[in-house]
Protein backbone atom coordinates (compact mmCIF):
# COMPACT_ATOMS: atom_id res chain seq x y z
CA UNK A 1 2.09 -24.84 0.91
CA UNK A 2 0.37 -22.22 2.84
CA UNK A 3 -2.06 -19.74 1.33
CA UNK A 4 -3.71 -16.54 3.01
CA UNK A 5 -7.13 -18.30 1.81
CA UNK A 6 -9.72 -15.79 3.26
CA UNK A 7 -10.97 -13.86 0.46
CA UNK A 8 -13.87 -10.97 1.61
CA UNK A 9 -16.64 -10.13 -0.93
CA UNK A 10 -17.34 -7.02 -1.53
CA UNK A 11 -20.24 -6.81 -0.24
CA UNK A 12 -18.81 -7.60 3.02
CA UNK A 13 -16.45 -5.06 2.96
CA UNK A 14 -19.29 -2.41 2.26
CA UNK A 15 -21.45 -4.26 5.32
CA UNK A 16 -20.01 -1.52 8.12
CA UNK A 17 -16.96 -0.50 10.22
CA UNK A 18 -18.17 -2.61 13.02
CA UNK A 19 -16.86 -5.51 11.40
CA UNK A 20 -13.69 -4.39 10.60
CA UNK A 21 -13.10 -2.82 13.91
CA UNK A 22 -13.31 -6.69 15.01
CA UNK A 23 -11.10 -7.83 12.75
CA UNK A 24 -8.42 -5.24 13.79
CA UNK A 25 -8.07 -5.92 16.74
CA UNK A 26 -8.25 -9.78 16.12
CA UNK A 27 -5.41 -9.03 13.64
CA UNK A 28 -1.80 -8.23 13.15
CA UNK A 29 0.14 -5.81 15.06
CA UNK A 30 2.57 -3.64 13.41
CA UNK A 31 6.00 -1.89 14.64
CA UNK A 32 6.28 1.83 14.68
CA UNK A 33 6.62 4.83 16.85
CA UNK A 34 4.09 6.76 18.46
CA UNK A 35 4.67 9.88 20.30
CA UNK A 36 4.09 13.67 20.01
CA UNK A 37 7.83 14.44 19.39
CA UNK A 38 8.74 16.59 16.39
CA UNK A 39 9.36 14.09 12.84
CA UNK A 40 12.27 13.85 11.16
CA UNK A 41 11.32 15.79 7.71
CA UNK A 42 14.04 17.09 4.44
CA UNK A 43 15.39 13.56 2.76
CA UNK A 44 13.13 11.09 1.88
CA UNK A 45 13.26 7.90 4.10
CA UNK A 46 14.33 5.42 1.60
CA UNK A 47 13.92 5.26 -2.82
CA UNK A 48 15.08 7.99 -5.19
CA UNK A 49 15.22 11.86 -4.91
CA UNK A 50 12.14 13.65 -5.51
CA UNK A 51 10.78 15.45 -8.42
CA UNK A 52 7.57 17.84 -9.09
CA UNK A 53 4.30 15.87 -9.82
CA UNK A 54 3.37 15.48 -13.35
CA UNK A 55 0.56 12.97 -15.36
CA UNK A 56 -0.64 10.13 -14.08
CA UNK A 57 0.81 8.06 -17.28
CA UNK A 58 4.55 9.42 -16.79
CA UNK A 59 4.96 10.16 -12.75
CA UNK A 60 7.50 7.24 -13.10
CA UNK A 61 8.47 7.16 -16.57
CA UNK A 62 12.16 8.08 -15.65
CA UNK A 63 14.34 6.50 -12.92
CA UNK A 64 12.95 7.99 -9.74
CA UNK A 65 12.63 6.39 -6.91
CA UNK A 66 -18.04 0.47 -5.74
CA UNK A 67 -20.11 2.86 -6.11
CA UNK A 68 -21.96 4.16 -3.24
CA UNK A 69 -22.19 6.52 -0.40
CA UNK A 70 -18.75 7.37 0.82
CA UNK A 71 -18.47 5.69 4.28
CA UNK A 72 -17.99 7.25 7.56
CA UNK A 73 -13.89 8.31 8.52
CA UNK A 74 -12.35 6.07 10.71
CA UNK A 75 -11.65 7.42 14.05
CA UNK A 76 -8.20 9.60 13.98
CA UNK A 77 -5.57 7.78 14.74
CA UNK A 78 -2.17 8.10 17.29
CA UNK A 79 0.40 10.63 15.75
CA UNK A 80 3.43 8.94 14.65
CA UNK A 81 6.83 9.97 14.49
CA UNK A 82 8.15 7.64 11.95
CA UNK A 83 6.16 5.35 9.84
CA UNK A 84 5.43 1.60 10.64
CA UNK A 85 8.44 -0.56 8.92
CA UNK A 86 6.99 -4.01 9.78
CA UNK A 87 4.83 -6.48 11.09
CA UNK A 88 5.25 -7.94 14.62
CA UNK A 89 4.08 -11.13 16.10
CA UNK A 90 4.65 -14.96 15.76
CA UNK A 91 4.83 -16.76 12.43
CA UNK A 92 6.21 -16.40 9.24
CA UNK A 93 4.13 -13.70 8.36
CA UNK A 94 4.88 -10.83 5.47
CA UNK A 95 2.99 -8.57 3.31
CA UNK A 96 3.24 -7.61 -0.31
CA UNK A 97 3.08 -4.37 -1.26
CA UNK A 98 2.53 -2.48 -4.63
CA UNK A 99 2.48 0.98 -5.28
CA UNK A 100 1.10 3.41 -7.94
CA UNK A 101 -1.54 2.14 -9.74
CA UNK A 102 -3.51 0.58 -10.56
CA UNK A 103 -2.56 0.43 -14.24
CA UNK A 104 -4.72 -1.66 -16.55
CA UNK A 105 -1.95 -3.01 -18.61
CA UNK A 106 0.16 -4.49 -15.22
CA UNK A 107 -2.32 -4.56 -12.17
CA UNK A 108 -4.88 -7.37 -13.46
CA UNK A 109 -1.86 -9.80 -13.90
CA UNK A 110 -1.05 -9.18 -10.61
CA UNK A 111 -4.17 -9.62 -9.53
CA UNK A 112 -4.58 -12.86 -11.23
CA UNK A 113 -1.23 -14.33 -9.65
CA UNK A 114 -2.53 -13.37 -6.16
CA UNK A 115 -5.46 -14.88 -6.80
CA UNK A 116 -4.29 -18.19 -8.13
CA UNK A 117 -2.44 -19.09 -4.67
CA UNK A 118 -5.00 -17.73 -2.91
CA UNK A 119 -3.15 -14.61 -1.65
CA UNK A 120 -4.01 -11.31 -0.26
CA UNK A 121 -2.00 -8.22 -0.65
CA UNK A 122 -1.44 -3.67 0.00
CA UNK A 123 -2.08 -1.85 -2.87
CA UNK A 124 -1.27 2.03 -2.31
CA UNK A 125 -2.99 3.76 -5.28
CA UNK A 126 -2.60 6.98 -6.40
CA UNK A 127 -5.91 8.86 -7.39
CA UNK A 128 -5.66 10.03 -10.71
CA UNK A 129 -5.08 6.17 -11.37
CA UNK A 130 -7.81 5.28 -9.03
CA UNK A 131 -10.14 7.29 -10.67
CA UNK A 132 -9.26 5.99 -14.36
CA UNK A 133 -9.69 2.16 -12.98
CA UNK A 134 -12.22 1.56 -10.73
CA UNK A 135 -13.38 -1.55 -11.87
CA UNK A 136 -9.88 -2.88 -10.83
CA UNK A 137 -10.33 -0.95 -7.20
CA UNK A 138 -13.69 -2.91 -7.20
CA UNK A 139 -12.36 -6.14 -8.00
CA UNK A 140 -9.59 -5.68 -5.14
CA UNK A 141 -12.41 -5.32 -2.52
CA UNK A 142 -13.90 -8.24 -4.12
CA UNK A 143 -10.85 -10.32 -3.61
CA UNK A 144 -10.03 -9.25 -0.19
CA UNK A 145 -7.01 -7.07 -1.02
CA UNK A 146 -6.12 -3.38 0.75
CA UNK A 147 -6.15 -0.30 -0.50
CA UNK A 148 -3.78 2.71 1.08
CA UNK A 149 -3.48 5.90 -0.09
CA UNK A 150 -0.96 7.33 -2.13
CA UNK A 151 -1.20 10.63 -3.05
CA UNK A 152 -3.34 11.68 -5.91
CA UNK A 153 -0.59 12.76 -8.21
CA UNK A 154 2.75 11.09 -6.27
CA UNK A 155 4.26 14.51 -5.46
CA UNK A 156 7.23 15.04 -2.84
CA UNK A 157 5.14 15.75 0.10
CA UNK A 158 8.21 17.15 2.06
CA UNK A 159 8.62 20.25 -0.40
CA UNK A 160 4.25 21.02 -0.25
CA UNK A 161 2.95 23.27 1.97
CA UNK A 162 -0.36 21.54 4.67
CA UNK A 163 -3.01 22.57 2.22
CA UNK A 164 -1.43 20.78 -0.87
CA UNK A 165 -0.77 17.49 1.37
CA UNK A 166 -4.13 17.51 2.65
CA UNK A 167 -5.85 18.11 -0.92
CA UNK A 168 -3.42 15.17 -2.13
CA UNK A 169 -4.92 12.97 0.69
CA UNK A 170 -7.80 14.00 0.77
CA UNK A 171 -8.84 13.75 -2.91
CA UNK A 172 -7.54 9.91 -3.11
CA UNK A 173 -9.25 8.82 -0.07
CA UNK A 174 -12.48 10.46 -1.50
CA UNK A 175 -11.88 8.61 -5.39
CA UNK A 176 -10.87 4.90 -3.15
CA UNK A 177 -14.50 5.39 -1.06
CA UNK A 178 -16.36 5.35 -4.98
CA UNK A 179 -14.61 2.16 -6.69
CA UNK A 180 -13.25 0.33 -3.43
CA UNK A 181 -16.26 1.32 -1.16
CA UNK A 182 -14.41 2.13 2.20
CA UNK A 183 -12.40 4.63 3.18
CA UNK A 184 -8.79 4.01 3.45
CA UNK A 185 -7.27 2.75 6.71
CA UNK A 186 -3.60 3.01 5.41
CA UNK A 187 -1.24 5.93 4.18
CA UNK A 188 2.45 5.86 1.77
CA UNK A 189 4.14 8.68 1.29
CA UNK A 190 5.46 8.67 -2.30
CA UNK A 191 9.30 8.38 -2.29
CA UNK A 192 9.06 7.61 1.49
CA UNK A 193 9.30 11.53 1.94
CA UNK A 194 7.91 11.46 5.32
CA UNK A 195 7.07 14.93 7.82
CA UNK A 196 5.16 15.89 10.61
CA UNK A 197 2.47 17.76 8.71
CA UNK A 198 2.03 14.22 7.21
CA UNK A 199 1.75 12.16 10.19
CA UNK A 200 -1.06 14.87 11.84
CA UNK A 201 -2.91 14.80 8.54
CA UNK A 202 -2.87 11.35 7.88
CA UNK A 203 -3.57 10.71 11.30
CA UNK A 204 -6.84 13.52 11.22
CA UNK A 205 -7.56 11.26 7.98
CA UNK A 206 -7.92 7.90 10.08
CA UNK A 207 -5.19 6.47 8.55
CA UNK A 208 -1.75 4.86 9.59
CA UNK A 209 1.81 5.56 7.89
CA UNK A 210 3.21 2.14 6.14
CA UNK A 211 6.29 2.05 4.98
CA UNK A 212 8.47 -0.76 4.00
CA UNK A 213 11.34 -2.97 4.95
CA UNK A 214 12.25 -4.84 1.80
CA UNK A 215 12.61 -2.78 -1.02
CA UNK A 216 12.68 -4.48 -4.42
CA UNK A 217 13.63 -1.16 -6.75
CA UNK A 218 11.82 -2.65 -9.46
CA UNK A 219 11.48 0.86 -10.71
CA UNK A 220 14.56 0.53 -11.97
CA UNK A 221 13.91 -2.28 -14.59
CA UNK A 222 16.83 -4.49 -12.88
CA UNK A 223 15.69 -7.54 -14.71
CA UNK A 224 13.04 -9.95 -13.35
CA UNK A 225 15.93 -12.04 -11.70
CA UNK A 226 17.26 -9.20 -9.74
CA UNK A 227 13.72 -8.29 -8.37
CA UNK A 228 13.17 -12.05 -7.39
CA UNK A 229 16.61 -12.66 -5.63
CA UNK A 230 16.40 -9.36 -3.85
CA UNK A 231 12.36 -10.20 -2.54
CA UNK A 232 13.70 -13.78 -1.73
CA UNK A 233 17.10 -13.19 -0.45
CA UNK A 234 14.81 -10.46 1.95
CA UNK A 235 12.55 -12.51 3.05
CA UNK A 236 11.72 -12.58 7.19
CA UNK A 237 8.84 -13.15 9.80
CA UNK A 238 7.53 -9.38 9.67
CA UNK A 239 9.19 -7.86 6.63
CA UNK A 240 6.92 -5.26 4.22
CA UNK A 241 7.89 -5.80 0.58
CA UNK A 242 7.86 -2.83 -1.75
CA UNK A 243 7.03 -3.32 -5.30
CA UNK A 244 5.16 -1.59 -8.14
CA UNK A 245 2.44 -1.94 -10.75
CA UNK A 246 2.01 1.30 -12.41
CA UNK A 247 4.44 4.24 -13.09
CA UNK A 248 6.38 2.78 -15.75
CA UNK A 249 7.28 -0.67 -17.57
CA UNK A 250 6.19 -3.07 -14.84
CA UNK A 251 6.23 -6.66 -16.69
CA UNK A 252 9.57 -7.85 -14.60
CA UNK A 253 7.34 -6.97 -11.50
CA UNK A 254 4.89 -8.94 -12.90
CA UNK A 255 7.19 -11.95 -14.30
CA UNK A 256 8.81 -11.81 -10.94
CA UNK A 257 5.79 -12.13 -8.98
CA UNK A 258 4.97 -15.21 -11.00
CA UNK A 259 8.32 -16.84 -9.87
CA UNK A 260 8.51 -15.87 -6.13
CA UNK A 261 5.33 -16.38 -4.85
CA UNK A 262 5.26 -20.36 -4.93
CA UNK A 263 8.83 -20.13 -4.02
CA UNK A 264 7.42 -18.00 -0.59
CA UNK A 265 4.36 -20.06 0.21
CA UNK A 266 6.40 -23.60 -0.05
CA UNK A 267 8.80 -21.97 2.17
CA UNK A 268 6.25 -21.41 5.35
CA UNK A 269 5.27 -17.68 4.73
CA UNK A 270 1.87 -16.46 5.39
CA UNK A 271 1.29 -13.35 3.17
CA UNK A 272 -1.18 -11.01 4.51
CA UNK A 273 -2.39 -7.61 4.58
CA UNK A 274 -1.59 -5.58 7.61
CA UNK A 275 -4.59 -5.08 10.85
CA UNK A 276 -4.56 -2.38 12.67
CA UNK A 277 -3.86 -3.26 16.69
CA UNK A 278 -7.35 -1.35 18.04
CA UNK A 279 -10.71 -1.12 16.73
């Protein structure tokens, strides 16, 4: 069985960028786009329509698809035109993905599965929900997890004007720098409603656009053996899973989890968190 076994303190991750920069560029590479032509914007990517952002408790009610000195802003980033669907490279390599949260009554139970096999994973928070549960925000930098940014209230991005997108990003970046203690390397655009005002900003922000490549619609409440067959039957060198631990009902997520990690790890995948491919 392989495990992704290296867990970074904290502390570490509060230590400096240098560090990080290092382990970038050491890392994994992902696949995307990068070029200065115009982005596709209107329809979101992939998931359900849009709708207009309401409370952090209900954004997903309904069928739709440390402490510290905050630390310095990565250096901006390449523009993209599209966002970054998967990893590349050798090995069986993937990375789990949850978005949302975090949610106290779903997002320490996934926690505590990752952590049992030894397993890192993306969690793209949204900041009203950051800012309720930092402790859990702490306890992913503890345990070597990511955190991307999501949007403070999970709006349709596509349908704000740049002033509203920015304030979105710009707000959750600031609430993950005071319970995660680093500013966010990584960007999701809620319903993945992707445009070029979004790609400049998130790029002035320091942060890449990751999408996805398996999508598990557990926001739908399929059943926990629909989430697990679609994750499994999914399953490649490179793929991004999308999952969920806030917004709604998220016990299959968690029940599924349970089931298809092992089944994963015995198979030869390495799950990981993405690297960025430059310091």
């Amino acid at each position: 069985m392989k495990k992704d076994q290296t867990m970074t303190p904290r502390r570490v991750l509060l230590t400096g960028a240098a560090a990080m920069g290092a382990a970038g560029t050491a890392g994994l590479f992902l696949t995307g786009r990068t070029d200065t032509a115009p982005a596709r914007s209107g329809a979101p990517a992939a998931g359900p329509g849009g709708r207009t952002a309401v409370k952090s408790s209900s954004f997903r009610l309904q069928p739709l698809t440390g402490d510290g000195p905050p630390r310095a802003v990565p250096a901006r980033t390449p523009v993209r035109a599209e966002p970054i669907l998967r990893m590349s490279g050798t090995g069986r390599r993937m990375l789990l993905t949850f978005d949302d949260g975090p949610d106290r009554a779903y997002t320490p139970h996934i926690l505590d599965t990752l952590a049992k096999y030894g397993v890192r994973a993306t969690f793209f928070v949204c900041g009203e929900m950051a800012r309720a549960n930092r402790d859990l925000l702490a306890r992913m930098a503890d345990e070597g997890h990511v955190v991307g940014n999501h949007t403070w209230s999970h709006p349709l991005l596509t349908e704000l004007s740049r002033a509203r997108i920015r304030a979105e990003m710009e707000r959750t970046s600031e609430a993950i720098e005071q319970g995660y203690g680093e500013h966010p390397r990584w960007f999701r655009a809620p319903y993945g409603a992707w445009n070029r005002a979004v790609f400049q900003l998130g790029s002035e922000m320091g942060m890449e656009p990751l999408a996805w490549t398996v999508d598990s619609l557990d926001w739908t409440e399929p059943g926990t053996r629909t989430i697990i067959d679609r994750i499994e039957h999914g399953a490649a060198p490179g793929v991004v899973v999308l999952s969920h631990d806030a917004g709604g009902d998220r016990s299959q997520s968690v029940s599924a989890l349970r089931r298809y990690l092992p089944r994963l790890l015995d198979d030869g995948y390495h799950l990981t968190v993405p690297r960025r491919p430059y310091a």
